[in-house]
N, C-alpha and C. Protein backbone atom coordinates (compact mmCIF):
# COMPACT_ATOMS: atom_id res chain seq x y z
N UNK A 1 -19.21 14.72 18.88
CA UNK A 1 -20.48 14.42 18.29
C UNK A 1 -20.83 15.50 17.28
N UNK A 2 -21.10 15.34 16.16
CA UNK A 2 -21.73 16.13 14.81
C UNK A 2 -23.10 16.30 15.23
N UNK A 3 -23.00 17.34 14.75
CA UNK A 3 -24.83 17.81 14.30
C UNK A 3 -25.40 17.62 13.06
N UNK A 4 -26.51 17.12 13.48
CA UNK A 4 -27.52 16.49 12.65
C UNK A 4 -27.56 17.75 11.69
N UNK A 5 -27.70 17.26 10.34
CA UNK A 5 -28.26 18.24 9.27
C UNK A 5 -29.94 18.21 9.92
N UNK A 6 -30.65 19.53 9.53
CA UNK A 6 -31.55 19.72 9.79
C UNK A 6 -32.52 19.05 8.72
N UNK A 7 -33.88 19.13 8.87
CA UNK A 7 -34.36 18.65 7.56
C UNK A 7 -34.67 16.59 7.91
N UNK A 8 -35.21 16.06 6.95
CA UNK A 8 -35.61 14.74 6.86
C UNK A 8 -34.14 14.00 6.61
N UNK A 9 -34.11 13.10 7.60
CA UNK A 9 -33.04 12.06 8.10
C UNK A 9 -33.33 10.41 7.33
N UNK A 10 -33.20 10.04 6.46
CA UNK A 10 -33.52 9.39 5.45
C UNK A 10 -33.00 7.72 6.44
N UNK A 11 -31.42 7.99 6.71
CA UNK A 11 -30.92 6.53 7.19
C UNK A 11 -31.29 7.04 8.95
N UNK A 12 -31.69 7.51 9.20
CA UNK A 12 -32.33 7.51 10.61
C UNK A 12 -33.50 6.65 10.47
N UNK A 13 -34.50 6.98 9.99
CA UNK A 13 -35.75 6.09 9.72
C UNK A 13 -35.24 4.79 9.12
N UNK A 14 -34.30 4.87 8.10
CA UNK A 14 -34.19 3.52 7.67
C UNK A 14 -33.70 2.55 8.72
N UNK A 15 -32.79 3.02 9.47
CA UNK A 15 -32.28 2.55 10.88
C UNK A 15 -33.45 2.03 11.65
N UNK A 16 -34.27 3.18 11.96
CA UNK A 16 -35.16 2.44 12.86
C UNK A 16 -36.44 1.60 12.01
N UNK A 17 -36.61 1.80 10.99
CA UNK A 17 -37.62 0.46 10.64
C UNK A 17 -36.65 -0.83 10.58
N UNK A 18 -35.52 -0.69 10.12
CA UNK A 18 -34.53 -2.14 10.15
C UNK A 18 -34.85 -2.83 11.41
N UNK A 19 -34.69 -1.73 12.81
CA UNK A 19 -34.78 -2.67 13.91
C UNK A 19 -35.93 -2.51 14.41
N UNK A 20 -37.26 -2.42 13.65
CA UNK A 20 -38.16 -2.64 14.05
C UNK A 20 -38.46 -4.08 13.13
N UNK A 21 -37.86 -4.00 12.26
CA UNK A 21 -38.15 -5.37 11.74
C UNK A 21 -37.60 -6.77 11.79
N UNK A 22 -36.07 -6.15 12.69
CA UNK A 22 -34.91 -6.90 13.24
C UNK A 22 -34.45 -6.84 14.27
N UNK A 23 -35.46 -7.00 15.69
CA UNK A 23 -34.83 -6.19 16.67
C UNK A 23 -33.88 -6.78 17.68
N UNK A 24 -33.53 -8.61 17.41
CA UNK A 24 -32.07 -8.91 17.82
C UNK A 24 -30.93 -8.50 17.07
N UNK A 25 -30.68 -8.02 15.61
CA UNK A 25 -29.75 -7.97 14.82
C UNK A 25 -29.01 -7.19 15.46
N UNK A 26 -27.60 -7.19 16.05
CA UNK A 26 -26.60 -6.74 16.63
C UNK A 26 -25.88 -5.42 15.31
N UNK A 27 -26.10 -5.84 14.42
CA UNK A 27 -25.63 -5.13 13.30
C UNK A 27 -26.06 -4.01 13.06
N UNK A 28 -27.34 -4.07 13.25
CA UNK A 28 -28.44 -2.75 13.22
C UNK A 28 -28.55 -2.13 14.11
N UNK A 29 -28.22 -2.38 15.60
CA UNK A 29 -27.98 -2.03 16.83
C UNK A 29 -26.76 -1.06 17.04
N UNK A 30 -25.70 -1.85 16.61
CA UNK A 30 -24.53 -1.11 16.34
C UNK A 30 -24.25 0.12 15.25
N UNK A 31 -24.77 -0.26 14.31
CA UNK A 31 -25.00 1.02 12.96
C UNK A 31 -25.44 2.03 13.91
N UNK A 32 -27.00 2.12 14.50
CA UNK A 32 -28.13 2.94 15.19
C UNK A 32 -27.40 3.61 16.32
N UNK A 33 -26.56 2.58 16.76
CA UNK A 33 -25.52 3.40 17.90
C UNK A 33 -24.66 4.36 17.49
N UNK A 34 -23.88 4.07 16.62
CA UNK A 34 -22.87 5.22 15.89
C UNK A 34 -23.27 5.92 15.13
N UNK A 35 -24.64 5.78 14.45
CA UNK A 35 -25.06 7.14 13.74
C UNK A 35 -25.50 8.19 14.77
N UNK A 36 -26.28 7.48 16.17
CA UNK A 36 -26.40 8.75 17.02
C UNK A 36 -25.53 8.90 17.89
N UNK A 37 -24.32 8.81 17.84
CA UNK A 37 -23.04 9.56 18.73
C UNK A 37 -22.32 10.40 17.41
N UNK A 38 -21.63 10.12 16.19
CA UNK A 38 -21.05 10.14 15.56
C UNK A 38 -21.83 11.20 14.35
N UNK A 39 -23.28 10.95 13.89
CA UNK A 39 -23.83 11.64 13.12
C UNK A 39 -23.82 10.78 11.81
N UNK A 40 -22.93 9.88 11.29
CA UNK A 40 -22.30 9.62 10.20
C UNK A 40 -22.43 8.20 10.23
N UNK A 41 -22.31 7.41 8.72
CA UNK A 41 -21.32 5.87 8.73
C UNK A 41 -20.77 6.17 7.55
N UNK A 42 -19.89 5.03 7.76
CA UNK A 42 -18.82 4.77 6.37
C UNK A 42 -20.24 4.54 5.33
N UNK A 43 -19.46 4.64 4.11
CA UNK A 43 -19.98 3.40 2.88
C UNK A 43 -20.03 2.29 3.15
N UNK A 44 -18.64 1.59 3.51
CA UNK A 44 -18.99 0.21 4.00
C UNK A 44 -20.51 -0.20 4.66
N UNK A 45 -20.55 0.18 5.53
CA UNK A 45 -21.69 0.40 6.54
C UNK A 45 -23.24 0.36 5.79
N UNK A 46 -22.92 1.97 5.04
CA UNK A 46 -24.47 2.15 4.57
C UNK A 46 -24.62 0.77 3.45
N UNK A 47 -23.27 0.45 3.10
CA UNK A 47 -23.56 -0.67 1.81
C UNK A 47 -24.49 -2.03 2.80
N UNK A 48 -23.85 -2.11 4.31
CA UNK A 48 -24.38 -3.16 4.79
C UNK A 48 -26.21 -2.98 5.28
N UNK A 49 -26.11 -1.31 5.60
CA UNK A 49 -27.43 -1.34 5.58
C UNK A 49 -28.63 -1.43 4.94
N UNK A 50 -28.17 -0.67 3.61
CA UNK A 50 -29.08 -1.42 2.64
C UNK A 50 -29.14 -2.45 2.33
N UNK A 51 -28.15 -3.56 2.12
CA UNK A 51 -28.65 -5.09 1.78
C UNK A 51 -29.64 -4.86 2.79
N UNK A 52 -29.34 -5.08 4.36
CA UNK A 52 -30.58 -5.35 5.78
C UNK A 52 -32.03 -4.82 5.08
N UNK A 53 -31.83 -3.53 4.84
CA UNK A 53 -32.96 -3.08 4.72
C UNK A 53 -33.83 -2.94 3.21
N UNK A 54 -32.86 -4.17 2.35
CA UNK A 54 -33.88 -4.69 1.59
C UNK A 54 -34.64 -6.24 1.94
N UNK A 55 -34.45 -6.35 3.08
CA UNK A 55 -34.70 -7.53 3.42
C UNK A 55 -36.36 -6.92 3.92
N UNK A 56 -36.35 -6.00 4.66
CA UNK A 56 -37.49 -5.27 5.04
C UNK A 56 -38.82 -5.04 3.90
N UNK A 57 -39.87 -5.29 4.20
CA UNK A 57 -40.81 -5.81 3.84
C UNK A 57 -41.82 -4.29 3.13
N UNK A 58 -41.94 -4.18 4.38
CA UNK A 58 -42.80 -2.57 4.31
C UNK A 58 -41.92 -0.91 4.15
N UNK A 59 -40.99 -1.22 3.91
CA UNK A 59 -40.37 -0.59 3.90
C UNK A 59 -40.28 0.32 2.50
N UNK A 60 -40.44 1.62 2.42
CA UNK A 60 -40.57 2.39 0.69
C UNK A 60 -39.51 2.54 -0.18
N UNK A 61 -39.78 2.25 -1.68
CA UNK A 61 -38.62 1.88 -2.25
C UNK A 61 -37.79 3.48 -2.53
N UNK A 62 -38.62 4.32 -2.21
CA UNK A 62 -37.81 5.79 -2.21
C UNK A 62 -36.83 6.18 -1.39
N UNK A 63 -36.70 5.35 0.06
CA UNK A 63 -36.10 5.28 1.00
C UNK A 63 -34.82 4.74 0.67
N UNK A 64 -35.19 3.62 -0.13
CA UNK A 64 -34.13 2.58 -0.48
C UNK A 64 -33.29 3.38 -1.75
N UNK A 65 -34.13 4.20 -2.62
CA UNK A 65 -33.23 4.67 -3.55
C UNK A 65 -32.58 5.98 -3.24
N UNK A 66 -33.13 6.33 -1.93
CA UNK A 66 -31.98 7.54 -1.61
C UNK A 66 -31.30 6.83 -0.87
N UNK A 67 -30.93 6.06 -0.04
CA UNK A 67 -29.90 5.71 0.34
C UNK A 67 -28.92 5.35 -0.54
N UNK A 68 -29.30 4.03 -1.62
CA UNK A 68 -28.11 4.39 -2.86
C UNK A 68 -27.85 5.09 -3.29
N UNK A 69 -28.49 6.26 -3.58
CA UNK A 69 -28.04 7.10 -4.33
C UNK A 69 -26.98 7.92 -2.88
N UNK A 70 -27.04 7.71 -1.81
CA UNK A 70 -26.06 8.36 -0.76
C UNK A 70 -24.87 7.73 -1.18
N UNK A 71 -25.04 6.37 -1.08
CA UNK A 71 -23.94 5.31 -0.89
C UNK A 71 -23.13 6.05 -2.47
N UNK A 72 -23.93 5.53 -3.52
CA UNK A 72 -23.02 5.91 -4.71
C UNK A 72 -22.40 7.40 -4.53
N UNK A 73 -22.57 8.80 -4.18
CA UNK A 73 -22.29 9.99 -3.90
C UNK A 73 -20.62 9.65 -3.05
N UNK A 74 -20.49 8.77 -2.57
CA UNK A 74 -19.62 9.03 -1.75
C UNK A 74 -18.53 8.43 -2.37
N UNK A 75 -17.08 9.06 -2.00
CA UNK A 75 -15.68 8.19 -2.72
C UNK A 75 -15.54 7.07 -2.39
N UNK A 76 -14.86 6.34 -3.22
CA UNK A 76 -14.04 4.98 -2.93
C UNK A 76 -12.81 5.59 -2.48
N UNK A 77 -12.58 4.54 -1.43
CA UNK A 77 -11.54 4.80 -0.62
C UNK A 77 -10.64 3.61 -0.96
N UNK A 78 -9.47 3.59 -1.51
CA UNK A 78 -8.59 2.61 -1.97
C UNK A 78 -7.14 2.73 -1.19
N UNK A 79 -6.70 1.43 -0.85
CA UNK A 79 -5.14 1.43 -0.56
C UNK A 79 -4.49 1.14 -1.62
N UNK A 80 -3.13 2.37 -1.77
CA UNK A 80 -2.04 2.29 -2.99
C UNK A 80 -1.41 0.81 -2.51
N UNK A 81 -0.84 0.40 -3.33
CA UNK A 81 -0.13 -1.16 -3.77
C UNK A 81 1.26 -0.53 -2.97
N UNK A 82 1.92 -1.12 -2.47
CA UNK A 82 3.16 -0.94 -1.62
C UNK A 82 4.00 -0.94 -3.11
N UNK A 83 4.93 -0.19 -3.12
CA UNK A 83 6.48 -0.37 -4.03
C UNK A 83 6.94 -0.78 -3.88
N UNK A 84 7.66 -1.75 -4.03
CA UNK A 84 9.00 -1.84 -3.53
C UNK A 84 10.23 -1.17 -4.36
N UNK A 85 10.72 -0.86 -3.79
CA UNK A 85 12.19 0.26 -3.76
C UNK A 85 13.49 -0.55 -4.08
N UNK A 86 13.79 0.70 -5.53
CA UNK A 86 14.65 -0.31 -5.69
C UNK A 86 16.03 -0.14 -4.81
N UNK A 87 16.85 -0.57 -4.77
CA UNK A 87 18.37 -0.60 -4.25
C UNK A 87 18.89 0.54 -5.07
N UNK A 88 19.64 1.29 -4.15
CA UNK A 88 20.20 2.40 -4.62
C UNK A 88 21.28 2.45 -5.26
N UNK A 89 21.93 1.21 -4.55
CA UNK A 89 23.16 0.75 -5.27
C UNK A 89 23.19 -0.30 -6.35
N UNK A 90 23.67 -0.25 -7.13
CA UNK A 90 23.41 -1.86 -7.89
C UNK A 90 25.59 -1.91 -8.16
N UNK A 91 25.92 -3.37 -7.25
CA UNK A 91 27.15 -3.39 -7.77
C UNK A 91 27.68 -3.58 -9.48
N UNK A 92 28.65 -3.26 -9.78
CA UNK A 92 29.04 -4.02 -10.89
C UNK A 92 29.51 -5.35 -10.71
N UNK A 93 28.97 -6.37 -11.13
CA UNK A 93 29.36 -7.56 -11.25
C UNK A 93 30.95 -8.02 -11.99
N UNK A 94 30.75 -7.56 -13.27
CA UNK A 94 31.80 -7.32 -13.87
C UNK A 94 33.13 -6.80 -13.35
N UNK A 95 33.16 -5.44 -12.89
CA UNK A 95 34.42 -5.46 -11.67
C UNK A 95 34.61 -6.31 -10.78
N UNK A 96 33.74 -6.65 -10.17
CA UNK A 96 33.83 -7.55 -8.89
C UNK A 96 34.44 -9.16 -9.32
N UNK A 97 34.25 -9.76 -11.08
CA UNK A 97 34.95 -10.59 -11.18
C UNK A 97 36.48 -10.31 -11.25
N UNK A 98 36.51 -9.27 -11.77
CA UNK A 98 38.01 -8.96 -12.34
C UNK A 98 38.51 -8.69 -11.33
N UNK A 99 38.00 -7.78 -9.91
CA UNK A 99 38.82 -7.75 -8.82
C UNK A 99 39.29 -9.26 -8.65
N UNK A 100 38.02 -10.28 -7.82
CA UNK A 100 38.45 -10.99 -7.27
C UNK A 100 39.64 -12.40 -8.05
N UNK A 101 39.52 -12.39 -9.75
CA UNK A 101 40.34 -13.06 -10.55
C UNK A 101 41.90 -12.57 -9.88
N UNK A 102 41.63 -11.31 -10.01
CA UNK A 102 43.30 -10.54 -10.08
C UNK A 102 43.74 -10.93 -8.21
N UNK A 103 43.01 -10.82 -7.42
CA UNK A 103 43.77 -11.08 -5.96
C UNK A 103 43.44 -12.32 -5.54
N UNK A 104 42.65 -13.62 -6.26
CA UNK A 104 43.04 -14.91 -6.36
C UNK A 104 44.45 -15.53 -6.32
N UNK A 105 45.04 -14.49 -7.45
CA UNK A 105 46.42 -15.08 -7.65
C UNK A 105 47.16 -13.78 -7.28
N UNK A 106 47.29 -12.73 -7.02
CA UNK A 106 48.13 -11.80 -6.21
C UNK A 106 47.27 -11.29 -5.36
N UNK A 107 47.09 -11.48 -4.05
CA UNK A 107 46.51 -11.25 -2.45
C UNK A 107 47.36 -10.20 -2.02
N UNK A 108 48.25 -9.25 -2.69
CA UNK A 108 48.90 -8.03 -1.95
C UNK A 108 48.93 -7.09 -2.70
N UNK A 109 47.68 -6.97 -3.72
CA UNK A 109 48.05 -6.18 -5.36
C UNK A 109 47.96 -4.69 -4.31
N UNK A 110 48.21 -4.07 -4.32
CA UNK A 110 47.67 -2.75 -3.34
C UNK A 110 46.93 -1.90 -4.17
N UNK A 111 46.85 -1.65 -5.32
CA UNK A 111 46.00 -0.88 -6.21
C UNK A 111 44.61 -1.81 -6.22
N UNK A 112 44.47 -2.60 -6.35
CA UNK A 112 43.25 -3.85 -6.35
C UNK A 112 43.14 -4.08 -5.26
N UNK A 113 43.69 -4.09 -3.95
CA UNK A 113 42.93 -4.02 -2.76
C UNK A 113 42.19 -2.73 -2.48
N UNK A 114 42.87 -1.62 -2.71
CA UNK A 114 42.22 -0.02 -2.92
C UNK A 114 40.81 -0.46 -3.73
N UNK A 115 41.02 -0.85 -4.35
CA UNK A 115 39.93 -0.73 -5.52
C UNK A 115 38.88 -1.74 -5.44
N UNK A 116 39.10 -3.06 -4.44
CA UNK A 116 38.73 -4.06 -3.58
C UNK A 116 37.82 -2.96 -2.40
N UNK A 117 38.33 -2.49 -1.73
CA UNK A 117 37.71 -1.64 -0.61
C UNK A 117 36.28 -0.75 -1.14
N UNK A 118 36.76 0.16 -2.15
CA UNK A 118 36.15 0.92 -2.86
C UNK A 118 34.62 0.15 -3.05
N UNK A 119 34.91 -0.97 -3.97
CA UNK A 119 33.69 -1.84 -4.79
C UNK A 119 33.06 -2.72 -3.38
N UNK A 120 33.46 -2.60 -2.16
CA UNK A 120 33.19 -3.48 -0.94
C UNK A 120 31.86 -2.53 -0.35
N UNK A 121 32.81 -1.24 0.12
CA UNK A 121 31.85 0.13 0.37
C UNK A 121 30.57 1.11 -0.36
N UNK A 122 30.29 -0.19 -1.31
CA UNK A 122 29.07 0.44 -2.64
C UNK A 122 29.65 1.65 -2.68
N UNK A 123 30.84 2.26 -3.70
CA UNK A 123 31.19 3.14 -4.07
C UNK A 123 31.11 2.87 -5.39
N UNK A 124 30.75 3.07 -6.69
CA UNK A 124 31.06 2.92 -8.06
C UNK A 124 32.11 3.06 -8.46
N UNK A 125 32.67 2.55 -9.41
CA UNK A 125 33.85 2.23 -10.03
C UNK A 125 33.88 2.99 -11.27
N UNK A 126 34.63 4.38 -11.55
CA UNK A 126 34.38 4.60 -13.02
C UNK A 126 35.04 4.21 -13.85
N UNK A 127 34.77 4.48 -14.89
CA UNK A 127 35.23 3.82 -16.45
C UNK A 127 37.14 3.85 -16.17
N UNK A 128 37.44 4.26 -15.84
CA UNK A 128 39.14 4.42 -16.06
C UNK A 128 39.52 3.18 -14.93
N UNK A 129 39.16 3.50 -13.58
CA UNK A 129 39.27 2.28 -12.62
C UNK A 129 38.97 0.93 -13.20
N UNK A 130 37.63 0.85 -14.03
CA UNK A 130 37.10 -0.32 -14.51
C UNK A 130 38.76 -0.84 -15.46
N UNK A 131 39.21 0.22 -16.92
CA UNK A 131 40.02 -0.08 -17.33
C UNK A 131 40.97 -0.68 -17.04
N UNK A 132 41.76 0.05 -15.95
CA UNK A 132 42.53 0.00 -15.10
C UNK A 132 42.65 -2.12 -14.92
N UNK A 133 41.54 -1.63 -14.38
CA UNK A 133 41.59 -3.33 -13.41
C UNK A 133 41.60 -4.61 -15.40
N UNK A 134 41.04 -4.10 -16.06
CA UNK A 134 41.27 -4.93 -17.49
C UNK A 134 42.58 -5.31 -17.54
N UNK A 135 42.98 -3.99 -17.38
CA UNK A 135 44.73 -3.91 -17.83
C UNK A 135 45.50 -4.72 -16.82
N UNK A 136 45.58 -4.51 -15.57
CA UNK A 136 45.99 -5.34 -14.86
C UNK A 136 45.89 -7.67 -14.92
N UNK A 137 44.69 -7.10 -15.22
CA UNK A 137 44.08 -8.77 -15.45
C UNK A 137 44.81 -9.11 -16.52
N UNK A 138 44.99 -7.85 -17.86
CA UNK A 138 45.68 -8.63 -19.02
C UNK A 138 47.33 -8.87 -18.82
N UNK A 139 47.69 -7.85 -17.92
CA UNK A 139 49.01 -7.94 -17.63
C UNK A 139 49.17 -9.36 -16.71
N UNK A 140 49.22 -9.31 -15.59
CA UNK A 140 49.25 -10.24 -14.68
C UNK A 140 48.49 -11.76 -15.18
N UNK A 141 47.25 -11.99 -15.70
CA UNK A 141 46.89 -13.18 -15.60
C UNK A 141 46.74 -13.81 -17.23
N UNK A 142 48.29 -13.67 -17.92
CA UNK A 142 48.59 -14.11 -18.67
C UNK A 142 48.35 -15.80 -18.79
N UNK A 143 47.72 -16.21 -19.69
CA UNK A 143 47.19 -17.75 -19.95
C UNK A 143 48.19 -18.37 -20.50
């Protein structure tokens, strides 16, 4: 439990004229409850109490403008937008045709199964391997 700032309690009174002017409202009941265990409410909250307690009749409009002016004082509290993440890997497509062209028609190439394994295990393929597998395709899958 917090301690009360000393001094004039602005949403205390506003609290209790609300439920003197509302005294089934469960809403105002509940606010009145957690400001005196807690000391405090959200924004949310004070936003709901002021609509209530412009509903209130006799109630002073100085009351009402320090409470907005509480409500506005305080941060917005926002949730960040989720990311999504990209893939760490991105295969080459391009190898992956030329592998699978080249062991379509030779299923025992052993350099292209190596190199089959490699591109299976998200390992990258560099530029000479990439070559490599060209050369093979131009050799072997003569049209």
């Amino acid at each position: 439990m917090q301690k009360k700032k000393a001094g004039l309690d602005i949403i205390d009174k506003i609290l209790e004229a609300c439920y003197k002017a509302f005294p089934d409202a469960i809403f105002i009941q509940s606010l009145w409850h957690q400001y005196e265990e807690r000391g405090s409410l959200s924004k949310k909250q004070l936003q709901g109490l002021f609509l209530k307690a412009q509903k209130v009749k006799d109630l002073p409009p100085n009351w009402l403008a320090t409470l907005e002016a509480t409500i506005l004082k305080m941060p917005n509290r926002f949730k960040s937008e989720v990311v999504e993440a990209a893939p760490m890997f991105v295969k080459d497509e391009y190898a992956g045709s030329l592998i699978s062209e080249i062991l379509a028609k030779y299923p025992q190439h052993k350099r292209v199964l190596f190199l089959k394994s490699k591109y299976d295990n998200n390992e990258t393929l560099n530029s000479t391997e990439v070559k490599e597998l060209e050369k093979f395709k131009k050799l072997l899958l003569k049209a």
